[in-house]
Structure formats: C-alpha cells, structure tokens
Protein backbone atom coordinates (compact mmCIF):
# COMPACT_ATOMS: atom_id res chain seq x y z
CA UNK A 1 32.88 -155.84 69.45
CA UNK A 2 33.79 -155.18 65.57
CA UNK A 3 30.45 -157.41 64.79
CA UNK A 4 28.37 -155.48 67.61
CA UNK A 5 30.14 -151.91 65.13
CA UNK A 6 29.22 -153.16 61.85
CA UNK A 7 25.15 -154.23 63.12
CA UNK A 8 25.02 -150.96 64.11
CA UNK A 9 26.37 -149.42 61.11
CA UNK A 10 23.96 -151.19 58.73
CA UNK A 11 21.07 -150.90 61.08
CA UNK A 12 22.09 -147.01 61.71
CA UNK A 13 20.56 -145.44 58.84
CA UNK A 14 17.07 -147.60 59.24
CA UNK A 15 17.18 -145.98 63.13
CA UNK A 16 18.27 -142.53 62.12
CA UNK A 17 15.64 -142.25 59.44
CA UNK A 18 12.32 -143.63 62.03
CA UNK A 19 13.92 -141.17 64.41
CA UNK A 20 13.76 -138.49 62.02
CA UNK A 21 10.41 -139.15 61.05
CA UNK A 22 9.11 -139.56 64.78
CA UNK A 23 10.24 -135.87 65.45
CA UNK A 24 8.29 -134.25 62.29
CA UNK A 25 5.05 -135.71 63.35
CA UNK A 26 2.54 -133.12 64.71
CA UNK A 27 -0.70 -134.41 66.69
CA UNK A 28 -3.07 -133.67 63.65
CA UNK A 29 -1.14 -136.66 62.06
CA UNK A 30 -2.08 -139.28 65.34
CA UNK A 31 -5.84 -137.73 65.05
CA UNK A 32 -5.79 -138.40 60.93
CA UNK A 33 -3.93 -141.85 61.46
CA UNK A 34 -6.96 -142.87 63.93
CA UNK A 35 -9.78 -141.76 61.74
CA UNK A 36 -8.54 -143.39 58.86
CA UNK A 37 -7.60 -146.72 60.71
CA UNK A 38 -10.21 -149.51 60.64
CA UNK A 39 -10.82 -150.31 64.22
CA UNK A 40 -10.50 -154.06 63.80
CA UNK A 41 -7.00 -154.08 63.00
CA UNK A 42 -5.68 -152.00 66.32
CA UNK A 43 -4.09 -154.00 68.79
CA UNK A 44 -6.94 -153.41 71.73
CA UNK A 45 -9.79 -154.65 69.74
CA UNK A 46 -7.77 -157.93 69.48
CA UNK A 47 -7.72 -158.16 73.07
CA UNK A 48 -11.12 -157.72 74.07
CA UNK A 49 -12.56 -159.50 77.04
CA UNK A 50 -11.91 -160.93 80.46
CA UNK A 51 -8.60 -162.71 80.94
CA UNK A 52 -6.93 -165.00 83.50
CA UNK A 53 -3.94 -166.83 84.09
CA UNK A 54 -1.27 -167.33 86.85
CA UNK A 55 1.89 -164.63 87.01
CA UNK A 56 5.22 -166.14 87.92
CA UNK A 57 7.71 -163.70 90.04
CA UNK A 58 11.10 -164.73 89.67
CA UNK A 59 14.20 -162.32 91.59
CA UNK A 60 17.92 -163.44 91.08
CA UNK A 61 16.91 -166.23 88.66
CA UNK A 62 14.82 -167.91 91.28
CA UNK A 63 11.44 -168.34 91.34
CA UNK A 64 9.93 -165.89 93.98
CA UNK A 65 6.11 -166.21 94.38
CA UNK A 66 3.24 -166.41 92.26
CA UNK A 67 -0.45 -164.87 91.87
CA UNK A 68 -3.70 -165.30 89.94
CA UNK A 69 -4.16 -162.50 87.71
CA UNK A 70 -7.41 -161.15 86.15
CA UNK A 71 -6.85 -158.55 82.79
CA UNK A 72 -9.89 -156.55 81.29
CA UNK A 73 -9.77 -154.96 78.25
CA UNK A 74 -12.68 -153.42 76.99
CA UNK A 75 -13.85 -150.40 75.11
CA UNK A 76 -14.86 -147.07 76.34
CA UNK A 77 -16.83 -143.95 75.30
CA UNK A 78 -13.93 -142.22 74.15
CA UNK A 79 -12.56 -143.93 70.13
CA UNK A 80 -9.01 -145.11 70.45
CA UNK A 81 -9.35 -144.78 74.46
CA UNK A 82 -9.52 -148.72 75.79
CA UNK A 83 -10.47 -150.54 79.83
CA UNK A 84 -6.63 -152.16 80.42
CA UNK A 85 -7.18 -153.11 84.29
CA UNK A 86 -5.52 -155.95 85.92
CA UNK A 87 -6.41 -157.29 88.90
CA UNK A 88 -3.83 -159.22 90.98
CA UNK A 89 -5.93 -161.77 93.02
CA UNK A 90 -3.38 -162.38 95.79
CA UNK A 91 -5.22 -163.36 99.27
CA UNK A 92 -2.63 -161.36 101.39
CA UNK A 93 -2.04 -158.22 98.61
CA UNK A 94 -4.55 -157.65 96.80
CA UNK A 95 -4.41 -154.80 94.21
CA UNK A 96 -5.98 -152.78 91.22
CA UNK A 97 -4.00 -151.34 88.31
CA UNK A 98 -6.42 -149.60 86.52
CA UNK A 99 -5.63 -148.32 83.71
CA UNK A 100 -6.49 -146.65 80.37
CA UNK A 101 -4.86 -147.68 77.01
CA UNK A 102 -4.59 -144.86 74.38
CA UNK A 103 -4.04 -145.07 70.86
CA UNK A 104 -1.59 -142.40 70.16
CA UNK A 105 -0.50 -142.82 66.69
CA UNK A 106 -2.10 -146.02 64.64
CA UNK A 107 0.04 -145.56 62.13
CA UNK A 108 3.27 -146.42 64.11
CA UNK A 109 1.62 -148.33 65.98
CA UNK A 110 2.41 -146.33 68.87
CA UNK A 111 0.49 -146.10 72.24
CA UNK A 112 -0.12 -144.57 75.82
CA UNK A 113 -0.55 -146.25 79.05
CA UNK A 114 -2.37 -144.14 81.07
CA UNK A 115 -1.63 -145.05 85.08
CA UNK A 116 -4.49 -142.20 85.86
CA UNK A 117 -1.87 -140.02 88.22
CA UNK A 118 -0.25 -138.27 85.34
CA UNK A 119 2.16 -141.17 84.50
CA UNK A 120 2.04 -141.88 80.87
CA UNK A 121 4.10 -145.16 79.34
CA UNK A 122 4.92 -145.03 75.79
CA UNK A 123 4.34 -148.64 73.89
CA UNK A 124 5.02 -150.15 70.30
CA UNK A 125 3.15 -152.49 68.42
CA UNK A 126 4.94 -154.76 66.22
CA UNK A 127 3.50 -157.82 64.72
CA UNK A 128 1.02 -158.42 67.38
CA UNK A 129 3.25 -157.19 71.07
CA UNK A 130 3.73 -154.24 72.61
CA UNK A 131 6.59 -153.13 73.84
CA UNK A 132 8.03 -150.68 76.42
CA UNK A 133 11.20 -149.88 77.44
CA UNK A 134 11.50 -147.08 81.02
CA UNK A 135 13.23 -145.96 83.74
CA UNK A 136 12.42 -145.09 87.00
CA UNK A 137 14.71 -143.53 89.71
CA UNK A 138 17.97 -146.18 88.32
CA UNK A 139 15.97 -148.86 87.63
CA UNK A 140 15.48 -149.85 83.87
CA UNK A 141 12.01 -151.73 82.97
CA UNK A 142 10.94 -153.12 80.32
CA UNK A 143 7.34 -154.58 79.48
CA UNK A 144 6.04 -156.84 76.99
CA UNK A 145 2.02 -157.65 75.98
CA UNK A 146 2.24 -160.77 73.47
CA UNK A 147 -1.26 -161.71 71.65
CA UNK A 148 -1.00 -165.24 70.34
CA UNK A 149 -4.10 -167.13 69.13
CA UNK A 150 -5.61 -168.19 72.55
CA UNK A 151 -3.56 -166.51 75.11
CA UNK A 152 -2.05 -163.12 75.97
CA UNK A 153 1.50 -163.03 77.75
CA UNK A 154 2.28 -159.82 79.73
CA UNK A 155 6.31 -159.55 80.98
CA UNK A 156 8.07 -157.23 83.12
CA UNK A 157 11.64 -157.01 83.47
CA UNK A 158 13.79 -154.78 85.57
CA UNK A 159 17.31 -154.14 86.28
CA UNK A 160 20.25 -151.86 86.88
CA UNK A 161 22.76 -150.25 85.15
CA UNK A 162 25.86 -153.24 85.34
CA UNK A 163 29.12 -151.23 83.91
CA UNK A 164 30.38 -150.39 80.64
CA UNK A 165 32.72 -152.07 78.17
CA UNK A 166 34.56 -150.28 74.93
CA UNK A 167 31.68 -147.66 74.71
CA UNK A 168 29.03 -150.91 75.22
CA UNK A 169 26.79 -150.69 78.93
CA UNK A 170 25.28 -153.56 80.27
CA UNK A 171 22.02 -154.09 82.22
CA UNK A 172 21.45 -156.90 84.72
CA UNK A 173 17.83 -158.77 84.92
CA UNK A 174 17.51 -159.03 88.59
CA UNK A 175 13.37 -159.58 88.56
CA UNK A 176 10.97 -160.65 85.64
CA UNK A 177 7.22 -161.00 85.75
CA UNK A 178 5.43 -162.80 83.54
CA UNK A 179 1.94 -164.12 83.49
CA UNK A 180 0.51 -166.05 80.40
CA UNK A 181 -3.13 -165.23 80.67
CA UNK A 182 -5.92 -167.16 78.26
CA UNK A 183 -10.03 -165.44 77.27
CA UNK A 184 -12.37 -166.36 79.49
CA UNK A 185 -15.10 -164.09 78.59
C-alpha cells in the first residue's frame, strides 16, 4: 500500500496538471488542432482498409466461443470523420456495428466513437492504441485498438466493482474480447 501512496504521489502532479489542461480547452482549440494536423499522422489514416481476423470470447477465464470478424475503416466526406464498422460474421448471430470515428482533439490525441444513437465513447491515442475506459449500468469496460505493423488488435474487457481495500477498489475481469485482425484490402 505505502508503494501504491508514493506512485501516486509522484505521478499526482503529471495527472493534476493534463487534468487541468483538459478543462481549459474550448472547441475552437479541437477545430485549430485538426487543421493544423497533417492527416497522415492521425491514427485512422493508419488503419485504412478492409480487415479480418478471428475474435476469441473468453467468460470466467475460459474460453467461451469464437467468431470471424470483418473491420472497415475508411474515409468519409466529412475531414477528421472516419468508416469504423465491424462486422461479426457469426452463422447463427450475425451483426453490424457501424460506426463513425471522430477526431475530437488531434492534439491529445483524443477521439469520439460515434455508435449513431446518441452514444458517444471517448478514446486516447498513445503511441499507436486507443484506449477507452466506461461504464454502463455497474459494469466497467474497457477497450483497446492496437496498430502494429501488419495487424490491428481490438480488446474488450468488462467487469464489476469487487470491494475496496485501505481507500484502494478493485475490479474483477469476468469477460474479455479480443480479436487480432490483419489488412486484407
């Protein structure tokens, strides 16, 4: 516990400050930030094309089920608005999530996920993933979108609120998803 105190003390000031500066943004900066951003570096334009691979559903530690999964991710019309459907190929349930990236601040690094019913995830890019952390109802989720060289690994985790120890809670992992998903177009 006294090492978890003194991470958290050094790291404290480094949090405080990004916090700080995330409040005193307006949306003129996310507009200037996007103009003066050369499209080839955002995160999107990396991930361009048609993409397959095989996610892996594992509940209680134990591998559940599995299904082929097709990701698009293509430009639009819009600048900074991006195609970010997946399409899970499963004979008995199939389904469409079809939905629109959105660069919200290039700068940070910071994006929307737009579900298209008025749901809107926050993500972070950070040396080449995005990252979300969310909660629905109790349930805590996080998601992760990894670009490596050849291949693009999307997670899911979710869990519940476990207890809480000297000030310190704990979350459980009951179900992950992850699919590692390689260019095929």
């Amino acid at each position: 516990m006294r090492n978890l105190f003194i991470i958290l003390f050094v790291l404290y000031p480094f949090l405080s400050d990004a916090q700080e500066q995330d409040k005193t943004d307006s949306p003129s900066d996310s507009q200037q930030g996007l103009t003066g951003l050369s499209e080839s570096i955002i995160f999107p334009e990396k991930c361009l094309g048609v993409w397959e691979g095989m996610m892996y559903i594992f509940s209680q530690g134990s591998l559940r089920d599995s299904v082929k999964v097709k990701f698009t991710a293509a430009k639009t019309d819009i600048k900074g608005n991006f195609v970010w459907k997946t399409e899970y190929l499963s004979p008995t349930r199939p389904m469409v999530k079809d939905y629109k990236l959105v660069v919200d601040d290039p700068v940070k690094g910071r994006y929307l996920l737009d579900e298209g019913d008025g749901v809107k995830l926050r993500l972070y890019n950070i040396n080449n993933k995005l990252y979300s952390l969310f909660k629905v109802n109790d349930i805590y989720l996080t998601s992760s979108t990894e670009l490596f060289d050849d291949r693009l690994v999307f997670e899911v985790t979710s869990g519940k609120e476990e207890g809480e120890t000297q000030g310190v809670k704990n979350y459980s992992f009951s179900n992950v998803q992850r699919v590692e998903l390689r260019r095929i177009d």
